[in-house]
Protein backbone atom coordinates (compact mmCIF):
# COMPACT_ATOMS: atom_id res chain seq x y z
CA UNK A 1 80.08 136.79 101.46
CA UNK A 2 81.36 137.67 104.95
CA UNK A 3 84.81 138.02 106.03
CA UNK A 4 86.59 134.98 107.43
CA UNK A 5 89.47 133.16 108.51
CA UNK A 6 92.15 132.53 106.58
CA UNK A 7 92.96 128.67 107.35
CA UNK A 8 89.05 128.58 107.38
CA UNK A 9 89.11 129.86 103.76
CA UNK A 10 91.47 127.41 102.58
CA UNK A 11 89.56 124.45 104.68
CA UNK A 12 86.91 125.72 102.52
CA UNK A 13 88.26 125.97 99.31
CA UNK A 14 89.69 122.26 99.50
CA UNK A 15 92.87 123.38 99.36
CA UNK A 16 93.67 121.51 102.86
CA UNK A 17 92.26 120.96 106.47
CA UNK A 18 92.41 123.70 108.68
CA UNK A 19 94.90 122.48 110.19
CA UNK A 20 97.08 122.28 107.41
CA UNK A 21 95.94 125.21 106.27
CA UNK A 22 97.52 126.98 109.87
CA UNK A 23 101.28 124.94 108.69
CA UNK A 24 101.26 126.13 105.07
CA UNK A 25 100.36 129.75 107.06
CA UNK A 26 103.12 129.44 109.08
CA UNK A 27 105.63 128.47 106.83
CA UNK A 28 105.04 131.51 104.69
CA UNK A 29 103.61 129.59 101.43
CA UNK A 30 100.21 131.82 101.69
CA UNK A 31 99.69 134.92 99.98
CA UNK A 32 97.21 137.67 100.13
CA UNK A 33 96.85 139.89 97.35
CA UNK A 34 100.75 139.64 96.46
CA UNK A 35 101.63 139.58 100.18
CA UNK A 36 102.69 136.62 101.80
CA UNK A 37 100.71 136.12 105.20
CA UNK A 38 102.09 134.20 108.54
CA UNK A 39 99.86 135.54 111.29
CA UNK A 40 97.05 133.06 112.04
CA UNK A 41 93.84 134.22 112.24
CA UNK A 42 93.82 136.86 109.44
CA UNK A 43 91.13 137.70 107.31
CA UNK A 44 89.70 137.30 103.64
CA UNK A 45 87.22 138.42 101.99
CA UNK A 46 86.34 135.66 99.76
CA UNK A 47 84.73 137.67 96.76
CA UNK A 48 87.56 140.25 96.22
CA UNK A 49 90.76 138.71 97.75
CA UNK A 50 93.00 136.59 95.54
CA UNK A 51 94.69 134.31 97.91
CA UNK A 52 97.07 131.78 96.45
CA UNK A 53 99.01 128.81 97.70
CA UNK A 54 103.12 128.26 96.68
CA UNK A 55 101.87 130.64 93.31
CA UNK A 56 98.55 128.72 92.46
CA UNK A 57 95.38 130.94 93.00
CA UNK A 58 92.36 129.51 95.05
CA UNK A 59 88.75 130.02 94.87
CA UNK A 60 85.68 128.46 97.09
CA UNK A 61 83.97 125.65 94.97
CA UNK A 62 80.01 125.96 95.72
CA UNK A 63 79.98 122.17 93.97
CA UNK A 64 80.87 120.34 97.42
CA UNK A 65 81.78 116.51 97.02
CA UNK A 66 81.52 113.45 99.38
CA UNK A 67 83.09 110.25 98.50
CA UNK A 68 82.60 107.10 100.90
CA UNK A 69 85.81 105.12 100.28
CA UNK A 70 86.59 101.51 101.43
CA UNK A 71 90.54 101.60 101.48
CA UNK A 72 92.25 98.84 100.77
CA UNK A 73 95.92 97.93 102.14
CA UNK A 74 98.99 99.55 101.18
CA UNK A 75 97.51 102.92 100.79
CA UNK A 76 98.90 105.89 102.56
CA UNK A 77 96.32 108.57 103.57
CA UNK A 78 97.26 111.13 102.40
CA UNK A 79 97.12 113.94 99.65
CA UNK A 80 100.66 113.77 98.59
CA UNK A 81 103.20 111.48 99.36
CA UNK A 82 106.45 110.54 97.46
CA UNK A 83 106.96 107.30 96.57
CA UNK A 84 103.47 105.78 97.64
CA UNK A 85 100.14 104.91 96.77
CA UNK A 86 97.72 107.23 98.02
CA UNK A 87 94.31 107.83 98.61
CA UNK A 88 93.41 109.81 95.78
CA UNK A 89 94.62 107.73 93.54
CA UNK A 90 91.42 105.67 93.68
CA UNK A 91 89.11 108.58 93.12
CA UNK A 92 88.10 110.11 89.82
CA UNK A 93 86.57 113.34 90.69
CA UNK A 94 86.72 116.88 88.71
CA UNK A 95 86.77 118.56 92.40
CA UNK A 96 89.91 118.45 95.10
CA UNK A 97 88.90 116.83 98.05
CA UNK A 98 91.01 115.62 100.89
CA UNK A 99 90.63 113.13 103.43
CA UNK A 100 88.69 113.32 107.01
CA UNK A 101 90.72 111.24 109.29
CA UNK A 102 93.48 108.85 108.63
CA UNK A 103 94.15 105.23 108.54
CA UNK A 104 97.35 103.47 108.65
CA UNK A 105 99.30 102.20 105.49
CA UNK A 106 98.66 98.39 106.35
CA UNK A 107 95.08 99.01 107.45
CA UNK A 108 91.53 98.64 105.74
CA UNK A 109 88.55 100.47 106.29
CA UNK A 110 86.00 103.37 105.76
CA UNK A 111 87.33 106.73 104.70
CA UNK A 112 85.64 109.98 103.95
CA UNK A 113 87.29 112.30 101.23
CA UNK A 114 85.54 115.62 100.88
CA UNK A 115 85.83 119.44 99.66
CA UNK A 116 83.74 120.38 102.80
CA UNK A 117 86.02 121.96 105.02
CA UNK A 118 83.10 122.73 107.23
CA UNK A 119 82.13 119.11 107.31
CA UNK A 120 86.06 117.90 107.93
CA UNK A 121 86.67 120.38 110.83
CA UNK A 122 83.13 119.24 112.77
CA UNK A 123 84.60 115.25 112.11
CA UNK A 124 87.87 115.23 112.42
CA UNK A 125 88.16 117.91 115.20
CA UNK A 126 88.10 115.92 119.21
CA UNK A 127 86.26 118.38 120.63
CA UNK A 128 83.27 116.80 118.84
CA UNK A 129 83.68 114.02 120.17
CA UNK A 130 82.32 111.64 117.07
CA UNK A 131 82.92 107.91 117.68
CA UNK A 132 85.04 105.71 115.34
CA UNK A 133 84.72 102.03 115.64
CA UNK A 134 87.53 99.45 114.53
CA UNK A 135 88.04 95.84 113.95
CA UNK A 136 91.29 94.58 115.70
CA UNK A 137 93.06 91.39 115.02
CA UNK A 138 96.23 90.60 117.14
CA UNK A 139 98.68 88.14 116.84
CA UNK A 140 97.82 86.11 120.13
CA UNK A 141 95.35 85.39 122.06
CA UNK A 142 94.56 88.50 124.41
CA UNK A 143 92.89 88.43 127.41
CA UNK A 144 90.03 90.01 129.44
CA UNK A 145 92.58 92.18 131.83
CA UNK A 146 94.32 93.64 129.33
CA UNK A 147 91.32 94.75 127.11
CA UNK A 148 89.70 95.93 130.52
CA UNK A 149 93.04 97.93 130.99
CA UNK A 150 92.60 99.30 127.21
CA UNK A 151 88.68 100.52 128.35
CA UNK A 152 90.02 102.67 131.26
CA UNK A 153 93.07 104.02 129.23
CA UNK A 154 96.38 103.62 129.30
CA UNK A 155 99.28 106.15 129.60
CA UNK A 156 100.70 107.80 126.41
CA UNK A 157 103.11 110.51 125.13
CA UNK A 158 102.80 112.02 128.20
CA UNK A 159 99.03 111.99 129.46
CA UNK A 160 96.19 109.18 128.83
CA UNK A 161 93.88 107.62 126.74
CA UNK A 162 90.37 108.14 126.87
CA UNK A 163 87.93 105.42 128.36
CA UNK A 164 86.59 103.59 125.16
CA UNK A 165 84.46 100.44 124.84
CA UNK A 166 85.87 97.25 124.09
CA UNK A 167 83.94 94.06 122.60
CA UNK A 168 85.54 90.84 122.35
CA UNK A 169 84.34 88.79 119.06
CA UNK A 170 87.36 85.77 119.35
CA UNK A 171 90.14 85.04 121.85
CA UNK A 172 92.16 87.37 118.86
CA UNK A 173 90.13 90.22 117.51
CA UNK A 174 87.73 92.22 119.05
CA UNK A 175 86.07 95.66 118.07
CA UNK A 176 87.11 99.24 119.55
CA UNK A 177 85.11 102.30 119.52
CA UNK A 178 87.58 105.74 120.26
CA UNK A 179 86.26 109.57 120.48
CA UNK A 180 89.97 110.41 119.88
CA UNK A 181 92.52 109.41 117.13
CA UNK A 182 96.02 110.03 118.36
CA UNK A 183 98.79 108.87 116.05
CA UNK A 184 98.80 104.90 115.83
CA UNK A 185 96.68 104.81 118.75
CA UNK A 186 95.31 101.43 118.49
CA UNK A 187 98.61 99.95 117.89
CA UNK A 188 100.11 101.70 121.21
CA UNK A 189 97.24 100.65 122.64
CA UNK A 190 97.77 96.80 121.91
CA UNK A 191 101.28 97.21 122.78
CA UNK A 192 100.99 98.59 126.07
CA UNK A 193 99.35 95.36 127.15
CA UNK A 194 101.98 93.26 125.56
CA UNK A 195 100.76 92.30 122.29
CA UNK A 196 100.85 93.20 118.64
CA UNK A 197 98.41 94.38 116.04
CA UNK A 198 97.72 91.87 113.34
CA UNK A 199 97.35 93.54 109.55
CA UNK A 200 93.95 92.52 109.32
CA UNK A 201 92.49 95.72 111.37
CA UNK A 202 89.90 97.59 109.73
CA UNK A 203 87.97 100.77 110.48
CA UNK A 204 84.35 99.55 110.32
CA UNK A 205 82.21 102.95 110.80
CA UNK A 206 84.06 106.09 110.45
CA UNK A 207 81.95 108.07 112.08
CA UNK A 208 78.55 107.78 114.68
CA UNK A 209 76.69 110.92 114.86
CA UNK A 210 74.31 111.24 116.83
């Protein structure tokens, strides 16, 4: 097997995303052969390194899974989290996988939980550019303008949104489609134009490929 990337390696052995994989990197949790490893963008060779993470050895699992999960409310997204239901809690699978994506603790919607780090990096990364298409209840009635301001884009932490396209379905909820996914975008979103995301939002198609 080729050499490769370190944070690529651990994409790929589902031990995180690659992103991920460049924090636990960072913070000095990664070790090669007995030696722990900060600098970003080192390389592995997958059949004779032994590269471990916080003292647990990894290996690349040629038995890739994809689950299709509908999560309900009151799940966090997430892989570990203290205190809360998470995602992985309503999987029974032999393999780790992690989630592509996130949705919000109160929200409902299509998730995609894989050991594919290949697969998570080409969906989850913007530069793709993969649509993901929501279902947005608010708490009043909002009007034309302001989801004609939402289309454009609106200013956010310090630059702006991406056009998107915006379809009404009731004088309350109406359906989104973003190529981005910054943190509680849609809720910003509904903010900026002076009203308030109901808890009824769900993500209706992950992903459209194609």
């Amino acid at each position: 097997m080729p050499m490769m990337r370190l944070q690529k390696y651990l994409s790929a052995a589902g031990v995180c995303s690659r992103r991920k994989g460049e924090e636990l990197i960072q913070a000095g949790r990664v070790f090669v052969n007995g030696g722990v490893i900060t600098r970003l963008g080192t390389q592995v060779d997958p059949d004779t390194d032994l590269v471990e993470v916080d003292g647990k050895a990894t290996h690349l699992d040629p038995n890739l899974v994809y689950v299709a999960l509908n999560k309900p409310k009151d799940y966090v997204t997430s892989c570990l989290q203290k205190e809360e239901k998470i995602v992985l809690d309503l999987v029974d699978v032999a393999e780790r996988v992690f989630p592509v994506g996130r949705l919000d603790k109160d929200s409902t919607g299509l998730l995609i939980l894989t050991n594919d780090g290949r697969l998570h990096h080409k969906l989850s990364h913007p530069s793709f550019g993969h649509e993901k298409e929501y279902d947005v209840s608010v708490v009043k009635p909002i009007p034309d303008g302001a989801l004609q301001h939402m289309a454009k884009g609106l200013p956010m932490m310090g630059t702006k949104t991406r056009p998107v396209r915006i379809k009404r379905i009731s004088a309350r909820r109406f359906r989104i489609i973003l190529q981005e996914g910054r943190n509680r975008q849609i809720r910003r979103m509904v903010r900026k134009v002076g009203n308030r995301r109901d808890v009824e939002t769900s993500k209706v198609c992950q992903y459209k490929i194609g």
